[in-house]
C-alpha atoms as a PDB file:
ATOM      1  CA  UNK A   1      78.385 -27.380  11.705  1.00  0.00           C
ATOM      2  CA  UNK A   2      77.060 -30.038  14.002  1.00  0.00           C
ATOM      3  CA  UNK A   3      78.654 -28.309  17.343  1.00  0.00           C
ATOM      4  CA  UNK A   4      77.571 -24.890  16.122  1.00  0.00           C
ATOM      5  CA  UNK A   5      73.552 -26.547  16.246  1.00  0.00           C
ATOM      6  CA  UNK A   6      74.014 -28.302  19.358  1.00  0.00           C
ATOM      7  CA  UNK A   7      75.517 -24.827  20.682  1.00  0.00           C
ATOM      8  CA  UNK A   8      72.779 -22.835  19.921  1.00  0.00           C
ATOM      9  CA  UNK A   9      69.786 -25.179  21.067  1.00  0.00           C
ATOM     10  CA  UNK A  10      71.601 -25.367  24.734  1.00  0.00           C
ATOM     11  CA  UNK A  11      71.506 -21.165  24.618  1.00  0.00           C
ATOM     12  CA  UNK A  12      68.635 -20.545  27.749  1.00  0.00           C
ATOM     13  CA  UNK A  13      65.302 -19.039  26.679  1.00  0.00           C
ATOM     14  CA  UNK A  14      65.584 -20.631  23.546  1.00  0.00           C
ATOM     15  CA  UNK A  15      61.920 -21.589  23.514  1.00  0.00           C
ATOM     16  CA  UNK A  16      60.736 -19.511  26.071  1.00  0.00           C
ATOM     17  CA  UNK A  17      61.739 -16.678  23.235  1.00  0.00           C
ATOM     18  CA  UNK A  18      60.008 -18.354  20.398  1.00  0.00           C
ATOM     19  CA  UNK A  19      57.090 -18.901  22.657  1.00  0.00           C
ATOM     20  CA  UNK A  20      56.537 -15.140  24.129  1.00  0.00           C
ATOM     21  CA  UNK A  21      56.254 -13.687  20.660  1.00  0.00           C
ATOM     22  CA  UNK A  22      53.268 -15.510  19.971  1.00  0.00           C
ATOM     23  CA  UNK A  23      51.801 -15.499  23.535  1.00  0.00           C
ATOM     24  CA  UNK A  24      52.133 -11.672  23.719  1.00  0.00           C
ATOM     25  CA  UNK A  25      51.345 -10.683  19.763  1.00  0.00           C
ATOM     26  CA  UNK A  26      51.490  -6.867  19.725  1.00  0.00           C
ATOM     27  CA  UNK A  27      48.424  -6.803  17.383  1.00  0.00           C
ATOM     28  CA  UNK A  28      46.143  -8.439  20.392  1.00  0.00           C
ATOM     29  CA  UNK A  29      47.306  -4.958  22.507  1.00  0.00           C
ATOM     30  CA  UNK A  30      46.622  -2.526  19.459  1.00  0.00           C
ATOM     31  CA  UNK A  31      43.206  -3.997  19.404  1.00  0.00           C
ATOM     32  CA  UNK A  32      42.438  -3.558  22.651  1.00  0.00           C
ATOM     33  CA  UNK A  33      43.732   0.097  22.552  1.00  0.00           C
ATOM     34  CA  UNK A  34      41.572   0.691  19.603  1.00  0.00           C
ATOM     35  CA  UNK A  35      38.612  -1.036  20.444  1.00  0.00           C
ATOM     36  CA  UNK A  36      38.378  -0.562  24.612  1.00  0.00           C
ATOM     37  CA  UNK A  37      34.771  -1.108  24.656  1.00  0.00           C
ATOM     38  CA  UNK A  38      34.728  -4.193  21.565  1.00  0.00           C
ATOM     39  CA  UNK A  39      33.169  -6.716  23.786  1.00  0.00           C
ATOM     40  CA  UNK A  40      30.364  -4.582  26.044  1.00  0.00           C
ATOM     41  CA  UNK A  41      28.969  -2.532  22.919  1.00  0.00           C
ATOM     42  CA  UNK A  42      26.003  -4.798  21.938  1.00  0.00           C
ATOM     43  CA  UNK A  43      25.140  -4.883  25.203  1.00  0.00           C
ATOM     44  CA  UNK A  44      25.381  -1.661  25.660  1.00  0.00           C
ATOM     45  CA  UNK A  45      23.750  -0.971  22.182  1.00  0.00           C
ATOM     46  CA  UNK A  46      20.755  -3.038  23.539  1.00  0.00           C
ATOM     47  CA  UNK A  47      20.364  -0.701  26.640  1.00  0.00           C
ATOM     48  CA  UNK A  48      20.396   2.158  24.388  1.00  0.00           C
ATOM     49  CA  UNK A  49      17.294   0.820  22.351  1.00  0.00           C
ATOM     50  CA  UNK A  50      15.622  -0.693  25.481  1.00  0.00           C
ATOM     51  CA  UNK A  51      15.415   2.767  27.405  1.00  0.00           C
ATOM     52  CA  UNK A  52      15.411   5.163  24.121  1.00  0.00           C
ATOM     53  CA  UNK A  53      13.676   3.298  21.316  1.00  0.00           C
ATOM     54  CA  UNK A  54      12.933   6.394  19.128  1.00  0.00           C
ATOM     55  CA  UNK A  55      16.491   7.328  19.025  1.00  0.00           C
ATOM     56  CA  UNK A  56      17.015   4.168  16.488  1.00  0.00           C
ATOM     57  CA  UNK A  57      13.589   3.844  14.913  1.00  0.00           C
ATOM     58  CA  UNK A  58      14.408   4.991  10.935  1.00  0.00           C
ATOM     59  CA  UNK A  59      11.130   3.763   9.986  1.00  0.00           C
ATOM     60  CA  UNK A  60       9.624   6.919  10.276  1.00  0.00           C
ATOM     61  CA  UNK A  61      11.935   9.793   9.419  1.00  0.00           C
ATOM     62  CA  UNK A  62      14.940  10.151   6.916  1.00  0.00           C
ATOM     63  CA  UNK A  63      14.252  11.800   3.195  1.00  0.00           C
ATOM     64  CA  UNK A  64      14.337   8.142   1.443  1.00  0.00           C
ATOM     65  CA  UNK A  65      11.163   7.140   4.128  1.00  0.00           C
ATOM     66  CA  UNK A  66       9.402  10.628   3.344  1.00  0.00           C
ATOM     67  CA  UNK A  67       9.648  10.528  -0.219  1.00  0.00           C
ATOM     68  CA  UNK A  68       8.137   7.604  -0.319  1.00  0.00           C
ATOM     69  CA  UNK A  69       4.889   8.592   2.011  1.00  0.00           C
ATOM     70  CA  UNK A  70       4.528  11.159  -0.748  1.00  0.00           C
ATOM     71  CA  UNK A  71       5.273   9.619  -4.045  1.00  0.00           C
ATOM     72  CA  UNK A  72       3.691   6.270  -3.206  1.00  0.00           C
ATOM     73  CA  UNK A  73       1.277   7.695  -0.188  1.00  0.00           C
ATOM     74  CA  UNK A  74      -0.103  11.186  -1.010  1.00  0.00           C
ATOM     75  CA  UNK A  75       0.095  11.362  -4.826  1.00  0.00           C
ATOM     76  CA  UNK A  76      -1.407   7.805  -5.200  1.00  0.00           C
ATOM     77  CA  UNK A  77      -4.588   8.901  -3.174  1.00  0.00           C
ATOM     78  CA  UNK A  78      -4.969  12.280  -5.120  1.00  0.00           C
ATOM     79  CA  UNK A  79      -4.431  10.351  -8.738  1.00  0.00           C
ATOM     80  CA  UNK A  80      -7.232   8.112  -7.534  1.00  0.00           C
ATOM     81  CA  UNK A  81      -9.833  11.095  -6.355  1.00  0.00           C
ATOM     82  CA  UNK A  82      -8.577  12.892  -9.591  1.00  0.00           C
ATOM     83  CA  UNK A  83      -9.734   9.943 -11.728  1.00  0.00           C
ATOM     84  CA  UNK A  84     -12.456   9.325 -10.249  1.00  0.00           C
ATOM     85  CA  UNK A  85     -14.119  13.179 -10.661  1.00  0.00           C
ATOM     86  CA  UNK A  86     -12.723  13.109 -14.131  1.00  0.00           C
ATOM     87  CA  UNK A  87     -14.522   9.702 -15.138  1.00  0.00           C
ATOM     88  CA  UNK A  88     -17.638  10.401 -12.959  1.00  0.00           C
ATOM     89  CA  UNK A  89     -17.803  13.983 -14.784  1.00  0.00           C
ATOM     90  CA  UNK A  90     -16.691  13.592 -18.109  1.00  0.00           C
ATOM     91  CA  UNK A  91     -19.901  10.157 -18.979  1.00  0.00           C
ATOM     92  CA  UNK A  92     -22.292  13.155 -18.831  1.00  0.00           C
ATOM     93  CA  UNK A  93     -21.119  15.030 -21.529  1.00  0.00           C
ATOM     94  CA  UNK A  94     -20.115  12.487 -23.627  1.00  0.00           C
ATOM     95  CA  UNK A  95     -23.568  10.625 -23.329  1.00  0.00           C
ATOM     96  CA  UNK A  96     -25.636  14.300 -24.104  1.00  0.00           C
ATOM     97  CA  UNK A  97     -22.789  15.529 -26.559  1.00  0.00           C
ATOM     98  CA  UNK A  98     -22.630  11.936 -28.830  1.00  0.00           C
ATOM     99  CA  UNK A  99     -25.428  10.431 -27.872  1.00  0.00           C
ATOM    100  CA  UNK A 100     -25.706   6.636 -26.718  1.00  0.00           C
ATOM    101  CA  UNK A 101     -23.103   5.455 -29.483  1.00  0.00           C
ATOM    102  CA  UNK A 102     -20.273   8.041 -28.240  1.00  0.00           C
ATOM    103  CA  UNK A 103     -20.864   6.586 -24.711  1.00  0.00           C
ATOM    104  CA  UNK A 104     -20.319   2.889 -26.331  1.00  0.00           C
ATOM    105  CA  UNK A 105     -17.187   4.062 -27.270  1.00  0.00           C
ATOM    106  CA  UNK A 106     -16.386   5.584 -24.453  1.00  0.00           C
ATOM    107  CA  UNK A 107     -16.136   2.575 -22.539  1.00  0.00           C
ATOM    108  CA  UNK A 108     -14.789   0.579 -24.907  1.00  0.00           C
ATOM    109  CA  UNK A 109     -12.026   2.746 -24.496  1.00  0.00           C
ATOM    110  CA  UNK A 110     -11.749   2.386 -20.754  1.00  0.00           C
ATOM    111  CA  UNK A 111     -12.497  -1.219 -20.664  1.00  0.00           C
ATOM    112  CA  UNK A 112      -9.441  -1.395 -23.244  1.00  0.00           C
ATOM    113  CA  UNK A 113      -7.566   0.419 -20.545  1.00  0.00           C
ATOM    114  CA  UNK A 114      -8.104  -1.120 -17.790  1.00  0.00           C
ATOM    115  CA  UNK A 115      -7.308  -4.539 -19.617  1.00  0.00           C
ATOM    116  CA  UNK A 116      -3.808  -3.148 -20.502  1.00  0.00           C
ATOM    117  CA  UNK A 117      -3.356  -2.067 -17.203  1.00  0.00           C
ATOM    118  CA  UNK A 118      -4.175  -5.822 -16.044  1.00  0.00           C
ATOM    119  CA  UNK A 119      -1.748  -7.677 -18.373  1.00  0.00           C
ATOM    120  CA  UNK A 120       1.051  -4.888 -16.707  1.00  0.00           C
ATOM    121  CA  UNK A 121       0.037  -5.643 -13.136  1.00  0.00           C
ATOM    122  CA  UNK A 122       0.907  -9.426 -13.576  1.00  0.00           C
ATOM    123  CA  UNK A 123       4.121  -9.270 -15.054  1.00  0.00           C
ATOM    124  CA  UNK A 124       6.427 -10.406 -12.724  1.00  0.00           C
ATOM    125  CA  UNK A 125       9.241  -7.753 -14.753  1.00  0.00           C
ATOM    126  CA  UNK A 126       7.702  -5.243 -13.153  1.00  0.00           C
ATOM    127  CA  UNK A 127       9.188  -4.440  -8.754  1.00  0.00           C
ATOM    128  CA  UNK A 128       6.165  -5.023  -6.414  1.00  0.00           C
ATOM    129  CA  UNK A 129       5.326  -1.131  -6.239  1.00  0.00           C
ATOM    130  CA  UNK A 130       4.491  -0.890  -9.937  1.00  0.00           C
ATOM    131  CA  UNK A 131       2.563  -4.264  -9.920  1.00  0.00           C
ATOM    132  CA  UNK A 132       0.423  -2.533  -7.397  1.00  0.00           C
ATOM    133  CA  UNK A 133       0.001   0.758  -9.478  1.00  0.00           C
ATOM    134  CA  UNK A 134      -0.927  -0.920 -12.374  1.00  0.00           C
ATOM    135  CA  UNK A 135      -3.361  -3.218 -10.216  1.00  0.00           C
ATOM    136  CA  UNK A 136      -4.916   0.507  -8.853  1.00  0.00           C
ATOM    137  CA  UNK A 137      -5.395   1.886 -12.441  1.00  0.00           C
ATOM    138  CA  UNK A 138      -6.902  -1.315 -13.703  1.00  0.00           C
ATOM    139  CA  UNK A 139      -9.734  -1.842 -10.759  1.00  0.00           C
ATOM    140  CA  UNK A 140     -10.675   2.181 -11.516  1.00  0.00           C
ATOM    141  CA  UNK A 141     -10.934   1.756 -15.359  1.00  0.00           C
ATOM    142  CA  UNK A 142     -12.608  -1.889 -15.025  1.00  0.00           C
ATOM    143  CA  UNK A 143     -15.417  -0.409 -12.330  1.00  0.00           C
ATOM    144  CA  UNK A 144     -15.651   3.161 -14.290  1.00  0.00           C
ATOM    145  CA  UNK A 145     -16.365   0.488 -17.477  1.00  0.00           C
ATOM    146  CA  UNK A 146     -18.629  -1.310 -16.337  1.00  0.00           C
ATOM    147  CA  UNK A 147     -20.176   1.816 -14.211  1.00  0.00           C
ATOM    148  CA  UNK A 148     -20.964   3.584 -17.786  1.00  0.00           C
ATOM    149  CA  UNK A 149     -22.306   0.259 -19.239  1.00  0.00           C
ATOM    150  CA  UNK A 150     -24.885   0.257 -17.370  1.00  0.00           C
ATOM    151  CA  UNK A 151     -26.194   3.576 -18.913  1.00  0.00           C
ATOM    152  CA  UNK A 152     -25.895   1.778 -22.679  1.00  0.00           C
ATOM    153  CA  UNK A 153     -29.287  -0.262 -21.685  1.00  0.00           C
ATOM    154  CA  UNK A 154     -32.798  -0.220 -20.028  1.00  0.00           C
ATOM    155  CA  UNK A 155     -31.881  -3.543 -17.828  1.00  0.00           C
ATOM    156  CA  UNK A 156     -32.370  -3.274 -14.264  1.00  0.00           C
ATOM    157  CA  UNK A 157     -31.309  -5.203 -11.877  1.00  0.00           C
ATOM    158  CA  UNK A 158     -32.847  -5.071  -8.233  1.00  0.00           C
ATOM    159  CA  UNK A 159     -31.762  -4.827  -4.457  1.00  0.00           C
ATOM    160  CA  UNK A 160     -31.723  -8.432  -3.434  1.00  0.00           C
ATOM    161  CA  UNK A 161     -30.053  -9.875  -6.967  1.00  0.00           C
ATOM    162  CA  UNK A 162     -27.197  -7.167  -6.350  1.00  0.00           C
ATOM    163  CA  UNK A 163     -26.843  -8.169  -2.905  1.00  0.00           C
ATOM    164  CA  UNK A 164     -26.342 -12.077  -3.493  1.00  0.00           C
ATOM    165  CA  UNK A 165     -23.827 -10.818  -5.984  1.00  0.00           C
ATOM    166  CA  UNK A 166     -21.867  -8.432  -3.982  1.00  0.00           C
ATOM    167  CA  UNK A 167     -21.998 -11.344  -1.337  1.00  0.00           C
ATOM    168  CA  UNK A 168     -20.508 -13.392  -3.854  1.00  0.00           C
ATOM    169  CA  UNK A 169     -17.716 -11.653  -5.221  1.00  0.00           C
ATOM    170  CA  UNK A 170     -16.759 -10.891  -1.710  1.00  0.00           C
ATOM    171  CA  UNK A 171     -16.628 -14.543  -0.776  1.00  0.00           C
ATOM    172  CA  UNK A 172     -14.868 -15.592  -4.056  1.00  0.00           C
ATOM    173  CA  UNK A 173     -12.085 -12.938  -3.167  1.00  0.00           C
ATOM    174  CA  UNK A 174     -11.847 -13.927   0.574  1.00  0.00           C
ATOM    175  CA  UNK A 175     -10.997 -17.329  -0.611  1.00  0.00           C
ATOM    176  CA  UNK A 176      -8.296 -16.287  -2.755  1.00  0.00           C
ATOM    177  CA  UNK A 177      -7.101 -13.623  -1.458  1.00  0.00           C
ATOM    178  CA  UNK A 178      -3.439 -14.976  -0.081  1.00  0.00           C
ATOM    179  CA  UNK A 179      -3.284 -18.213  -2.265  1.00  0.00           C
ATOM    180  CA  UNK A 180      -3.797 -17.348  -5.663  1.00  0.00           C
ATOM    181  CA  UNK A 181      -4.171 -13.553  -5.954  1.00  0.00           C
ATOM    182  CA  UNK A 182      -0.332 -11.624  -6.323  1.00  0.00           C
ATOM    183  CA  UNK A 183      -0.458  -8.129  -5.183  1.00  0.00           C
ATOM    184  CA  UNK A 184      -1.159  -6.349  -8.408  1.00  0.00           C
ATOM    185  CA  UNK A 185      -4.471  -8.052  -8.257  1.00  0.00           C
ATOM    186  CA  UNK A 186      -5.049  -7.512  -5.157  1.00  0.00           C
ATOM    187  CA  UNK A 187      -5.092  -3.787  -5.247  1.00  0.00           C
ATOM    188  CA  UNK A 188      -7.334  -4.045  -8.506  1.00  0.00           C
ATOM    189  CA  UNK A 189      -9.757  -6.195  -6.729  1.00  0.00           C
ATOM    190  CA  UNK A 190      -9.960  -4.333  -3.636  1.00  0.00           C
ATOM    191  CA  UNK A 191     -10.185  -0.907  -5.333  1.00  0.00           C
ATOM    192  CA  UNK A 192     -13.103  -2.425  -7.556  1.00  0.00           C
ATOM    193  CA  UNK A 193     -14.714  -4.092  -4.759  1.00  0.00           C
ATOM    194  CA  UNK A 194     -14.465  -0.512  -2.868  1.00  0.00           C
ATOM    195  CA  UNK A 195     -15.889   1.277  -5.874  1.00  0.00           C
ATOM    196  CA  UNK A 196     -18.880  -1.635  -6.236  1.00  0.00           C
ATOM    197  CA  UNK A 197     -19.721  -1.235  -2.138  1.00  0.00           C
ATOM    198  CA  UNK A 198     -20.140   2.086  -2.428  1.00  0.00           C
ATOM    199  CA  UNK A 199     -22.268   2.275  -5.130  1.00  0.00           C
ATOM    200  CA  UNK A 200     -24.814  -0.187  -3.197  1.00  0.00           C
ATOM    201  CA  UNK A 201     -24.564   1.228  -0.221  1.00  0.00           C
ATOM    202  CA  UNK A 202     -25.983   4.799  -1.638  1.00  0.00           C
ATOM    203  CA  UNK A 203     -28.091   3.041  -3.411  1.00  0.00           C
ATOM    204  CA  UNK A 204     -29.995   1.419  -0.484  1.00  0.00           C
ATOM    205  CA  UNK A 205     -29.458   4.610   1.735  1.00  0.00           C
ATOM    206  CA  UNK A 206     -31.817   6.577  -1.885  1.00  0.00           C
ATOM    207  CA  UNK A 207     -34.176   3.427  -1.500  1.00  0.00           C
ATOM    208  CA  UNK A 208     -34.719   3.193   2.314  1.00  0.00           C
ATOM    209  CA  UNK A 209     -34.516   7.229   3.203  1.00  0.00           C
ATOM    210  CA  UNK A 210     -37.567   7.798   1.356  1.00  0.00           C
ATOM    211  CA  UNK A 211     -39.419   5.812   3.879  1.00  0.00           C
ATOM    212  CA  UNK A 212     -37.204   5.557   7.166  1.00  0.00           C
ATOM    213  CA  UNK A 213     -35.728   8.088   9.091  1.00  0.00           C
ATOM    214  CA  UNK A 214     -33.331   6.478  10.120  1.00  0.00           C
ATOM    215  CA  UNK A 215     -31.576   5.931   7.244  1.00  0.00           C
ATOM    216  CA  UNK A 216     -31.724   9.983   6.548  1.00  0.00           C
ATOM    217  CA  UNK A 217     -29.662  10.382   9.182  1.00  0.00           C
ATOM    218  CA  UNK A 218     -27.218   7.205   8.838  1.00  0.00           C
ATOM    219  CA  UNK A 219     -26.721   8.770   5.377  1.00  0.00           C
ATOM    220  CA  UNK A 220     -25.193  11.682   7.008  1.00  0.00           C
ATOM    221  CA  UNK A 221     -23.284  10.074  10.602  1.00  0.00           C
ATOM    222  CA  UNK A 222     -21.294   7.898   7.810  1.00  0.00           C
ATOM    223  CA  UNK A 223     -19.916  11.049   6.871  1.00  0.00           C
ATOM    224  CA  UNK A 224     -18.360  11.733   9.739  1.00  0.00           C
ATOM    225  CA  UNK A 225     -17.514   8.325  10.306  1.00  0.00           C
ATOM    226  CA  UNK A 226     -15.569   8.474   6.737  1.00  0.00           C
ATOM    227  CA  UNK A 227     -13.857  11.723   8.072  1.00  0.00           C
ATOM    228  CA  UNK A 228     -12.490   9.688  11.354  1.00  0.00           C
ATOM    229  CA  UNK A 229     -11.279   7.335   9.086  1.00  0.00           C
ATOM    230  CA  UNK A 230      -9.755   9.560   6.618  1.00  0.00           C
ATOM    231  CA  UNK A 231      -7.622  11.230   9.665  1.00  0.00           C
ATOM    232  CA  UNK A 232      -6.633   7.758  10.836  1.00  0.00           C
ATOM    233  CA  UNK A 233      -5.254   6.612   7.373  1.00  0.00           C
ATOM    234  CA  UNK A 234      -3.234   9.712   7.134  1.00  0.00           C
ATOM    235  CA  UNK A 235      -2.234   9.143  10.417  1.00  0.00           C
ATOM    236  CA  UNK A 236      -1.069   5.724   9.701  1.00  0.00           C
ATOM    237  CA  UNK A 237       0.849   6.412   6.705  1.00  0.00           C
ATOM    238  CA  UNK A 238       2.414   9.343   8.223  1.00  0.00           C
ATOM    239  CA  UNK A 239       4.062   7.657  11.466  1.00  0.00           C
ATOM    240  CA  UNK A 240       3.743   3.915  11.327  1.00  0.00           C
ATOM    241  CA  UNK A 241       3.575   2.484   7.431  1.00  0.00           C
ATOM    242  CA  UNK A 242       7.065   1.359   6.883  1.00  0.00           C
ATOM    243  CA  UNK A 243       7.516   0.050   3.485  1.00  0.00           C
ATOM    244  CA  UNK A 244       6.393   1.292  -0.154  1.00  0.00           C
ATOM    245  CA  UNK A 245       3.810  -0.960  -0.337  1.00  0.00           C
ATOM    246  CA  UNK A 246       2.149  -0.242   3.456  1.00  0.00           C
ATOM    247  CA  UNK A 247       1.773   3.458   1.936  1.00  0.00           C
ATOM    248  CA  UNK A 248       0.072   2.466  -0.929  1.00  0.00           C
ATOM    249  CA  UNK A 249      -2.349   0.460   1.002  1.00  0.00           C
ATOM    250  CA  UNK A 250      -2.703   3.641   3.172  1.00  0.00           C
ATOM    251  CA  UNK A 251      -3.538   5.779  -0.449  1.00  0.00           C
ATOM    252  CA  UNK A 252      -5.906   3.287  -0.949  1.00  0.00           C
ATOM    253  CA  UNK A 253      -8.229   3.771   2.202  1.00  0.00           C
ATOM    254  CA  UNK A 254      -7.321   7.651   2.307  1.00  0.00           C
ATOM    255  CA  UNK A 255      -9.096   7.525  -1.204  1.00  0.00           C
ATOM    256  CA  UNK A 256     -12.244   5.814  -0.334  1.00  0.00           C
ATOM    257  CA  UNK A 257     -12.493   8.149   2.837  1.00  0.00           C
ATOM    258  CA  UNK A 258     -11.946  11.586   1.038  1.00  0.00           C
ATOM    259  CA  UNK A 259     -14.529   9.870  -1.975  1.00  0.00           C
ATOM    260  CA  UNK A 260     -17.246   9.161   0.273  1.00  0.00           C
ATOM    261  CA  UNK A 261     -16.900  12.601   2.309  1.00  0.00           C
ATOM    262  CA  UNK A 262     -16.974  14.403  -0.857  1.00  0.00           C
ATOM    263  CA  UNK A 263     -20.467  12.152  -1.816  1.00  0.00           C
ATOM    264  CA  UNK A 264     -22.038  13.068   1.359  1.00  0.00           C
ATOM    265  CA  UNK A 265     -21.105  16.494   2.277  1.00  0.00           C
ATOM    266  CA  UNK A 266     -20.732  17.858  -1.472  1.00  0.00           C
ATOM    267  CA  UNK A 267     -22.993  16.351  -3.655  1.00  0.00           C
ATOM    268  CA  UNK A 268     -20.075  15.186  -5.809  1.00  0.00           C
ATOM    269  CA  UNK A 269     -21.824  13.158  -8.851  1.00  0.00           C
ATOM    270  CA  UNK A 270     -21.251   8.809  -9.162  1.00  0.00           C
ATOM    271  CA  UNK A 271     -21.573   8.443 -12.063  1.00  0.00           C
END
């Protein structure tokens, strides 16, 4: 047995054998027959994007991105203008149909849904995107609340004390915008905020046109300026918002701009 070892390991290309299978593995050659171009294809890939960058931007087109511009771009913004005419339209009749007491409970009613809507748009259950729809329902049934309150009594309040306090609550948000506020919040504050502005602005505009000129005419170029704006939102949603919650953002401004060209160019009722 011993002369039969010693026979064998003085064969030639004894190791040189073992050696050459591992040195020249067939799988190393498959690969490279597969994969010629393995090594050069991110850099290659980067060329690609450097000289053609709209051939790989998918931020923009494919049906997942598109249904989302409409479900949580387009149909936001027309919920919100639909809302709006409905609760701007409907105080009337309820306040000459029921009288003062109907229109209490009236917006009781809203107030009570606009507070549901808040305890939804903080739950942390809930994905981002329907934190942020809750937080949009909420600021218009809060402001269309406290919008039809103001019909219940005979208190006034003036210019300058609505001023300091639109200051105010737009200081107060400012600070807490990023630090405390989560983003169903955020949409209800901005959207009430939106819907406060606006009231105070026309309000001035009634109070200073009667004696300025100017203000006539302001009235009317902010129309046009609302229009601009309107286009750019759509614009913006259309081919550069990227994620769910960039198109609701977009809703949100393509809302105000549509409400305020409807104010000036067709009457359309506040409240």
């Amino acid at each position: 047995m011993m002369k039969r070892l010693q026979s064998a390991q003085k064969q030639p290309n004894f190791k040189q054998a073992d050696f050459s299978t591992f040195r020249h593995s067939p799988s190393n050659s498959s690969t490279k027959m597969l994969y010629p171009f393995s090594r050069t294809q991110p850099a290659f890939g980067r060329v690609l994007k450097t000289g053609f960058p709209w051939l790989f931007e998918q931020t923009w087109i494919g049906p997942a991105v598109w249904k989302s511009k409409l479900y949580d771009g387009i149909l936001p913004a027309l919920v919100m203008i639909l809302l709006t005419l409905l609760f701007n339209l409907l105080s009337l009749p309820v306040e000459i149909v029921f009288g003062l007491p109907g229109l209490l409970i009236y917006t009781l009613v809203i107030l009570a849904g606009g507070v549901f809507a808040l305890g939804k748009c903080i739950q942390m259950r809930f994905n981002e995107i329907t934190r942020a729809w809750y937080g949009v329902v909420s600021g218009l049934l809060l402001w269309f609340a406290v919008n039809t309150a103001g019909r219940l009594g005979e208190a006034a309040v003036s210019m300058e004390v609505q001023a300091v306090m639109l200051l105010l609550a737009m200081l107060v948000i400012m600070t807490l915008w990023k630090t405390v506020f989560p983003i169903g919040i955020r949409f209800l504050v901005l959207v009430f905020l939106i819907n406060w502005t606006l009231r105070f602005w026309l309000s001035v505009h009634a109070f200073l046109a009667v004696d300025f000129e100017f203000f006539r005419w302001s009235y009317y170029f902010s129309g046009f300026i609302a229009l601009s704006a309107l286009i750019f939102f759509l614009m913006w949603m259309f081919f550069k918002a990227e994620s769910r919650i960039h198109h609701l953002w977009a809703a949100v401004g393509v809302w105000f701009c549509a409400l305020l060209v409807m104010i000036i160019f067709f009457q359309m009722p506040l409240g």
